[in-house]
C-alpha atoms as a PDB file:
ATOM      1  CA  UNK A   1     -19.155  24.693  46.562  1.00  0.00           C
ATOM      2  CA  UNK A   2     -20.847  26.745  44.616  1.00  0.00           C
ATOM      3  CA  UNK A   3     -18.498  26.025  41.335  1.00  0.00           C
ATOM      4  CA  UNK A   4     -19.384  21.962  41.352  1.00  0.00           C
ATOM      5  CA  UNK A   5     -22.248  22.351  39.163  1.00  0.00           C
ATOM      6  CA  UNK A   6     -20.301  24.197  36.272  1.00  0.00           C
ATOM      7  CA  UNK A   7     -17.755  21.732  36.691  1.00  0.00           C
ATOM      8  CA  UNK A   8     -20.497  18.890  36.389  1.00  0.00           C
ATOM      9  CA  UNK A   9     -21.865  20.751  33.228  1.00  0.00           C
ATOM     10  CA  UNK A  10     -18.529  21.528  31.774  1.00  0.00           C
ATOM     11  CA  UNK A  11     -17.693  18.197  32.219  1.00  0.00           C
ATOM     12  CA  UNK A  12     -21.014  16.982  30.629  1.00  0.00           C
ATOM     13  CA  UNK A  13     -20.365  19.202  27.236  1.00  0.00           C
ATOM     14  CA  UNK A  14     -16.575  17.628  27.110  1.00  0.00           C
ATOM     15  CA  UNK A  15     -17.455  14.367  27.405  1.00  0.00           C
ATOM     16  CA  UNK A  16     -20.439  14.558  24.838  1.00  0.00           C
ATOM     17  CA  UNK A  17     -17.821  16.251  22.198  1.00  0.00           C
ATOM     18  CA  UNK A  18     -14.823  13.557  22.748  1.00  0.00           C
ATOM     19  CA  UNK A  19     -18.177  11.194  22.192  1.00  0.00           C
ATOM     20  CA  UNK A  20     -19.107  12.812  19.127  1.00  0.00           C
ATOM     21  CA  UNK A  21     -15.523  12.548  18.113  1.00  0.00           C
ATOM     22  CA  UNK A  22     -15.565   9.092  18.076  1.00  0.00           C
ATOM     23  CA  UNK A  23     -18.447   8.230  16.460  1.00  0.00           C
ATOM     24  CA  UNK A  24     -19.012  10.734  13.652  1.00  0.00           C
ATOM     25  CA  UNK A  25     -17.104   9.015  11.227  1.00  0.00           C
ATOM     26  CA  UNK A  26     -18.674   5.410  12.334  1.00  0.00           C
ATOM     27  CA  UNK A  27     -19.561   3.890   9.253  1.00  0.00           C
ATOM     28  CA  UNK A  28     -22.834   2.396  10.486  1.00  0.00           C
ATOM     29  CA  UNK A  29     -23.929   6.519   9.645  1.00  0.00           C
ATOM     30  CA  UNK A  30     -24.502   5.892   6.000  1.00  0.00           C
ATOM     31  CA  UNK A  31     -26.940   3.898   3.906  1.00  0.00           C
ATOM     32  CA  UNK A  32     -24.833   1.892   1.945  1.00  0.00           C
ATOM     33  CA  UNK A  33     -22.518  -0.732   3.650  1.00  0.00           C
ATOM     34  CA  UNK A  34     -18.732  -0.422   3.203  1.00  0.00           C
ATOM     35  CA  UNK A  35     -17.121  -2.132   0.201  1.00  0.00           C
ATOM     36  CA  UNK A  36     -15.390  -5.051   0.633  1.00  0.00           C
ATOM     37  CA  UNK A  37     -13.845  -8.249  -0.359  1.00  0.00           C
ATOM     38  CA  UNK A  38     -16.585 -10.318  -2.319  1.00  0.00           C
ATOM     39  CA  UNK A  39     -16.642 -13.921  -0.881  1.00  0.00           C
ATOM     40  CA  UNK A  40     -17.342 -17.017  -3.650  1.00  0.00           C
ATOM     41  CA  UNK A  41     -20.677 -18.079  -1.042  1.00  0.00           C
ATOM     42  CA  UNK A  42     -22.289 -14.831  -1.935  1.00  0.00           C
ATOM     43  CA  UNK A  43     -21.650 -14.596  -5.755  1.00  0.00           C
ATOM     44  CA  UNK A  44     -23.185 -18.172  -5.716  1.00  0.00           C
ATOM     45  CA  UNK A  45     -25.997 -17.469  -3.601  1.00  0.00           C
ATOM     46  CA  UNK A  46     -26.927 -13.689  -5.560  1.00  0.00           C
ATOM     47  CA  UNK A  47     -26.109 -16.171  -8.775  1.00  0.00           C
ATOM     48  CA  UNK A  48     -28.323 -19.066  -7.936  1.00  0.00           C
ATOM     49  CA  UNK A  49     -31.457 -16.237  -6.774  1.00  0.00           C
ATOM     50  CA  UNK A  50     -31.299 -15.064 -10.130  1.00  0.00           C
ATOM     51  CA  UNK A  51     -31.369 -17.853 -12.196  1.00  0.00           C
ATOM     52  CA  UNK A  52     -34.716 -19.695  -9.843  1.00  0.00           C
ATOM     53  CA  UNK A  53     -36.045 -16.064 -11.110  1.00  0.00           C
ATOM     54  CA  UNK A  54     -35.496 -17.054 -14.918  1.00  0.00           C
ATOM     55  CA  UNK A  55     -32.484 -14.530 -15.226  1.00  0.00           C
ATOM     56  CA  UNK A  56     -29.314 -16.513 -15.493  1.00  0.00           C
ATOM     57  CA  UNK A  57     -26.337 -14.980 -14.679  1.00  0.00           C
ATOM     58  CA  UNK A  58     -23.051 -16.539 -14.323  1.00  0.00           C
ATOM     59  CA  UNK A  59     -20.803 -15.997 -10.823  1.00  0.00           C
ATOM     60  CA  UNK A  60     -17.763 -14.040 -12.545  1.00  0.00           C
ATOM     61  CA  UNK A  61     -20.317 -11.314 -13.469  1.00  0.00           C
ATOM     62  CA  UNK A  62     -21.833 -10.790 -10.283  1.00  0.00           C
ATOM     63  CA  UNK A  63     -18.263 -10.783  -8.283  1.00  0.00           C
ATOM     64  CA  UNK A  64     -17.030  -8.109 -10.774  1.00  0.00           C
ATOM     65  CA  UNK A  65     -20.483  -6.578 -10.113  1.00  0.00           C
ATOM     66  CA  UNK A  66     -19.642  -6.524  -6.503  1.00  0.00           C
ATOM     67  CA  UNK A  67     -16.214  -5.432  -6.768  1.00  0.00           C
ATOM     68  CA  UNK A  68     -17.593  -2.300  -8.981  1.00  0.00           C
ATOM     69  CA  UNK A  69     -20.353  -1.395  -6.654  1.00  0.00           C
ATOM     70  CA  UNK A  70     -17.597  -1.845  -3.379  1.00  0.00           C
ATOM     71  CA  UNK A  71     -15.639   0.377  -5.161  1.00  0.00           C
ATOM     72  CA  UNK A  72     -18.683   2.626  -6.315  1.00  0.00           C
ATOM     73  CA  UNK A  73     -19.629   2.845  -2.560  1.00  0.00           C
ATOM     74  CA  UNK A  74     -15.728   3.778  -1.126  1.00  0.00           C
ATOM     75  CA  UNK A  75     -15.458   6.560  -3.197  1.00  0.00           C
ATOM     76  CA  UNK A  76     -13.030   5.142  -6.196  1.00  0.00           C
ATOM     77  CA  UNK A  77     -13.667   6.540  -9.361  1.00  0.00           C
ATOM     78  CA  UNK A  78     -12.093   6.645 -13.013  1.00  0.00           C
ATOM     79  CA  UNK A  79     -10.325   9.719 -14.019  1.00  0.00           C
ATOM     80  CA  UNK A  80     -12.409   9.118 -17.563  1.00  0.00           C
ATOM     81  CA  UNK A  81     -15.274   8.395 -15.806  1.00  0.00           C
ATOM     82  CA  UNK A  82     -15.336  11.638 -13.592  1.00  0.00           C
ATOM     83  CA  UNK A  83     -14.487  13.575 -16.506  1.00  0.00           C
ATOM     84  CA  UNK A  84     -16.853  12.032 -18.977  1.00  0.00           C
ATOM     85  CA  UNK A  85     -19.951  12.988 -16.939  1.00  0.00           C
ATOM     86  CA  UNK A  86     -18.479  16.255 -15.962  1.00  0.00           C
ATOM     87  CA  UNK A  87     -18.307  17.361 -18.988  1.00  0.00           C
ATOM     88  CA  UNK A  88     -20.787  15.178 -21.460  1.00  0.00           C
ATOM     89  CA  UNK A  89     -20.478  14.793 -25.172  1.00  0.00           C
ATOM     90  CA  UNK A  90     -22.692  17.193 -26.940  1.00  0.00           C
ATOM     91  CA  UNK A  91     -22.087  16.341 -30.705  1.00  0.00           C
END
């Protein structure tokens, strides 16, 4: 009888880890949503916003906008790109 309770807290600490497991790579965790597919609806919505505001800018633009920021936020980067600011041009 006397062993029940460090079973009951043993079994506490294992089930918190296996919790902790699962959810510490959740994506809710960071700020910035996941990247994905950009859908026509919201390039014309983001498009139409900015031209009531006086700044016209056509849909193409903002979808490859999107796509660059989806990728931005998934980690994909240019070789050149990495390199470039790495190691900047001092000429």
């Amino acid at each position: 009888m006397p062993f029940y309770f460090f079973f009951g807290v043993l079994g506490l600490v294992i089930g918190g880890l296996v919790s902790w497991f699962f959810m510490a790579d959740h994506p809710f965790e960071t700020p910035e949503t996941p990247g994905g597919p950009v859908d026509a609806l919201e390039a014309a919505f983001l498009s139409g916003q900015l031209e009531a505001e006086g700044t016209p800018v056509d849909e193409e633009t903002i979808t490859r906008l999107l796509e660059l920021h989806g990728a931005y936020v998934t980690g994909y980067t240019r070789d050149q790109e990495v390199a470039a600011i790495a190691t900047p041009d001092l000429e």
